[in-house]
N, C-alpha and C. Protein backbone atom coordinates (compact mmCIF):
# COMPACT_ATOMS: atom_id res chain seq x y z
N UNK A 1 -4.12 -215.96 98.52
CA UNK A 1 -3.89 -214.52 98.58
C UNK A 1 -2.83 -214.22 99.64
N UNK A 2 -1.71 -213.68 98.89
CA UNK A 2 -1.02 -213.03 100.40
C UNK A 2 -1.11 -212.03 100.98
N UNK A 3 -1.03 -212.39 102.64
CA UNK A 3 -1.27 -211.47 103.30
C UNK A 3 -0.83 -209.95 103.35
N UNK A 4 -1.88 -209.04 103.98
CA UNK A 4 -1.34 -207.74 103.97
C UNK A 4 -0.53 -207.05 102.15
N UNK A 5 -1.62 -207.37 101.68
CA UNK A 5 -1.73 -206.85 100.51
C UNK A 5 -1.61 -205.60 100.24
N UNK A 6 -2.50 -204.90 100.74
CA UNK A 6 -2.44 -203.85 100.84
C UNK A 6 -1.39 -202.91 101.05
N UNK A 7 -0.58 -203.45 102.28
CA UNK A 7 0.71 -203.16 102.82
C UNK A 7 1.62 -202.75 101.37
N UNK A 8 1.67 -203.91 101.29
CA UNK A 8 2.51 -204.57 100.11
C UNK A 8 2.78 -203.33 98.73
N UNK A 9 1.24 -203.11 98.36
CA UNK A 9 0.84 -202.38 97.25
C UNK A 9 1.50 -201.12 97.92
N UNK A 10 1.16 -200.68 98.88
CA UNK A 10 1.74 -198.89 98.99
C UNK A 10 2.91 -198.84 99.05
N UNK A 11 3.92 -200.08 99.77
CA UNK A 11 4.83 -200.00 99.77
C UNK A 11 5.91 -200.02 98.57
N UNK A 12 5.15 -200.36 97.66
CA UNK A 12 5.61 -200.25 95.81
C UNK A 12 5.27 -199.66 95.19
N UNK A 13 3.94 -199.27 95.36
CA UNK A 13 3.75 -197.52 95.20
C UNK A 13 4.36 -196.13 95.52
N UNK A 14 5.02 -196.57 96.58
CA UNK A 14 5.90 -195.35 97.39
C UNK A 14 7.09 -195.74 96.80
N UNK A 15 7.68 -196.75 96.18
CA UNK A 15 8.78 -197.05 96.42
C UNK A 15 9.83 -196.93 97.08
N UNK A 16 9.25 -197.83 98.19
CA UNK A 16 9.98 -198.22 99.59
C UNK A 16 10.22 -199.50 99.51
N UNK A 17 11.77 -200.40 100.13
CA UNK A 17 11.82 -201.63 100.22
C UNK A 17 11.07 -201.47 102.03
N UNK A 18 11.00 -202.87 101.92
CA UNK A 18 10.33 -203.63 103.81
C UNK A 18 12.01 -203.02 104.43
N UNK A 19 13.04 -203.38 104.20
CA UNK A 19 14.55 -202.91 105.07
C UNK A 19 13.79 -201.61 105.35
N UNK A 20 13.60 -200.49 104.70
CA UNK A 20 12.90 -199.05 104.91
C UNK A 20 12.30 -198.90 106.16
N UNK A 21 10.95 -199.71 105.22
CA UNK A 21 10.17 -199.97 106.82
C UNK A 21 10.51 -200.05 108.27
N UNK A 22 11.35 -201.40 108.01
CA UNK A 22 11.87 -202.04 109.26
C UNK A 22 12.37 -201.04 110.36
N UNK A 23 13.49 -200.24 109.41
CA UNK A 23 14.02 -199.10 110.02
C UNK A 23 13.31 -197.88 110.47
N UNK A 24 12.61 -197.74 109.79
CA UNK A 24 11.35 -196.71 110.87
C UNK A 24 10.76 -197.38 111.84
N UNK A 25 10.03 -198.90 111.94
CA UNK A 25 10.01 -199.48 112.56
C UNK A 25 10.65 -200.00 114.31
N UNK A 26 12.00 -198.97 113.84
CA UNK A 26 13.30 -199.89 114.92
C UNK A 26 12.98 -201.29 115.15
N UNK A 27 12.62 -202.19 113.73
CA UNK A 27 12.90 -203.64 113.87
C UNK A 27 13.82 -204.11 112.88
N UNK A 28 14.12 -205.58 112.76
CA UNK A 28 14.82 -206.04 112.07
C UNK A 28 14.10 -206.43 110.75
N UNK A 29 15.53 -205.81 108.96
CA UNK A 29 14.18 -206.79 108.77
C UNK A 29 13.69 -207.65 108.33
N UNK A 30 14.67 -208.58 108.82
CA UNK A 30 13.78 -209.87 109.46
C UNK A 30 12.60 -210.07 110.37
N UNK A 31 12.81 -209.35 111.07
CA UNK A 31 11.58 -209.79 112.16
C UNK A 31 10.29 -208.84 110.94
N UNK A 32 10.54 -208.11 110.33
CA UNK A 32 9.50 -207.28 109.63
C UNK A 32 8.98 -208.07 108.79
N UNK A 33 9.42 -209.08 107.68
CA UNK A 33 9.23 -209.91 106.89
C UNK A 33 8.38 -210.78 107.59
N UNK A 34 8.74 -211.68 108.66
CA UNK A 34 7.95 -212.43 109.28
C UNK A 34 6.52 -211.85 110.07
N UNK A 35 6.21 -210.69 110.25
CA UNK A 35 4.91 -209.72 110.48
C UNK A 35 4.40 -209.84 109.45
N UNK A 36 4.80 -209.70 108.68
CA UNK A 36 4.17 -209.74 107.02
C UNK A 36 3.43 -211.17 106.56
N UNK A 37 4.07 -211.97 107.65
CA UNK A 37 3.13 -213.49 107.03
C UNK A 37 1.80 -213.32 107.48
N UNK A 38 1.37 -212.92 108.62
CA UNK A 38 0.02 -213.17 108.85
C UNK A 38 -0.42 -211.83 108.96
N UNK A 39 -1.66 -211.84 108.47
CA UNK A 39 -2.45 -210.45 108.61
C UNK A 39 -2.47 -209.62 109.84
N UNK A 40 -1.76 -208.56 109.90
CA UNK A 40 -1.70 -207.53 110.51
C UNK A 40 -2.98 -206.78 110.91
N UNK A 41 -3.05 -206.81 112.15
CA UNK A 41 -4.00 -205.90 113.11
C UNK A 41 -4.69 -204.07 112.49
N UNK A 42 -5.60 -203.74 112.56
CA UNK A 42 -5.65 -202.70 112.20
C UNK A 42 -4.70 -201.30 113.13
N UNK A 43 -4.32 -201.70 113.91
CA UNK A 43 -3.39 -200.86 114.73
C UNK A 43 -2.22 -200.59 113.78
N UNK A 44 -1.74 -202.28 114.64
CA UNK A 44 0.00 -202.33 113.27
C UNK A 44 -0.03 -201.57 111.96
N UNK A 45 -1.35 -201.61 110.99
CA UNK A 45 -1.29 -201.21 110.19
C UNK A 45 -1.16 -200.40 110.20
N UNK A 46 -1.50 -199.38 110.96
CA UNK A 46 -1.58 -197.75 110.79
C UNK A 46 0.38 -197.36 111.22
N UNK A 47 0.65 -198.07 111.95
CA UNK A 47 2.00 -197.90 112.21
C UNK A 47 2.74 -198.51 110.76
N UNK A 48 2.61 -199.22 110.14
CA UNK A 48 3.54 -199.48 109.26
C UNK A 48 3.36 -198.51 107.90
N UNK A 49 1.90 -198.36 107.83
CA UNK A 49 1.64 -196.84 106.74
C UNK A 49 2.42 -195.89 107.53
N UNK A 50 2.56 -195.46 108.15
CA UNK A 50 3.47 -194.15 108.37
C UNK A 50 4.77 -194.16 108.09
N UNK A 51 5.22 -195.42 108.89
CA UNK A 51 6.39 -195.79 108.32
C UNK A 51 6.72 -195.92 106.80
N UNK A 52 5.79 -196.28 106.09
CA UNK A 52 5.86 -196.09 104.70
C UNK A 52 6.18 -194.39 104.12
N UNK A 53 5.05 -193.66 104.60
CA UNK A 53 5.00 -192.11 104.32
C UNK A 53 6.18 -191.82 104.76
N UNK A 54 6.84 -191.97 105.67
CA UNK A 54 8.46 -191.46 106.44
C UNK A 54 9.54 -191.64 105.61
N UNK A 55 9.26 -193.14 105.50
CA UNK A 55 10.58 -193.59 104.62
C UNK A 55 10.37 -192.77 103.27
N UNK A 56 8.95 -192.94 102.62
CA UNK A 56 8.68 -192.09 101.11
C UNK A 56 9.51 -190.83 101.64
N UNK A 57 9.11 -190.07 102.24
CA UNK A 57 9.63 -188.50 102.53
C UNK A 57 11.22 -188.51 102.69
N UNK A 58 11.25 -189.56 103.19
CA UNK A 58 12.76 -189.11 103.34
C UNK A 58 13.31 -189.31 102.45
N UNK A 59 12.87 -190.42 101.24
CA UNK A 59 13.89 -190.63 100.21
C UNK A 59 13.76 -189.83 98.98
N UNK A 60 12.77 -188.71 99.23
CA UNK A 60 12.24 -187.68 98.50
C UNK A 60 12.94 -186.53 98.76
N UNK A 61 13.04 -186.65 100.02
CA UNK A 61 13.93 -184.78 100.56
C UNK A 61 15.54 -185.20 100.25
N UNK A 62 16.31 -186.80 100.25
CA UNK A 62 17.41 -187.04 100.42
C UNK A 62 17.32 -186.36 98.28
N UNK A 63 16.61 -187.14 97.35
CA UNK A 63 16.93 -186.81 96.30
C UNK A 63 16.48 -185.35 96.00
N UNK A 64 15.76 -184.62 96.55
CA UNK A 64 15.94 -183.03 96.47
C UNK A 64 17.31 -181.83 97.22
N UNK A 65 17.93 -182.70 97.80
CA UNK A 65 19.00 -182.33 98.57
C UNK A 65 20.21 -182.51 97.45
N UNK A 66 20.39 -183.97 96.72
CA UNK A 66 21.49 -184.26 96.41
C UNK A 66 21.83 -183.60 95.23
N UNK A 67 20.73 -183.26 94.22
CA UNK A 67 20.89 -182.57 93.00
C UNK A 67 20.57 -180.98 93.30
């Protein structure tokens, strides 16, 4: 099973790439990919769901802006 599944699933649900993430994050993302190997803390997690919701929002208000 790979890790942080969960992660994984919202983040393709939202359709968000991990680069997204990363960047709400202020990490690389590389260094984001490699967080992703081993199961993430219930803390981290809550930080990288937001980062998910952020990036979702923003790429939601950018395509309500452009049309």
């Amino acid at each position: 099973m790979r890790c942080n599944k969960d992660i994984r699933i919202r983040a393709m649900e939202r359709g968000v790439y991990f680069w997204q993430i990363a960047s709400w994050l202020c990490i690389t993302p590389e260094s984001f990919s490699r967080l992703m190997r081993t199961e993430l803390d219930e803390e981290d997690k809550r930080r990288v769901f937001r980062a998910i919701e952020q990036a979702a929002w923003e790429k939601e208000e950018w395509r309500k802006n452009r049309g």
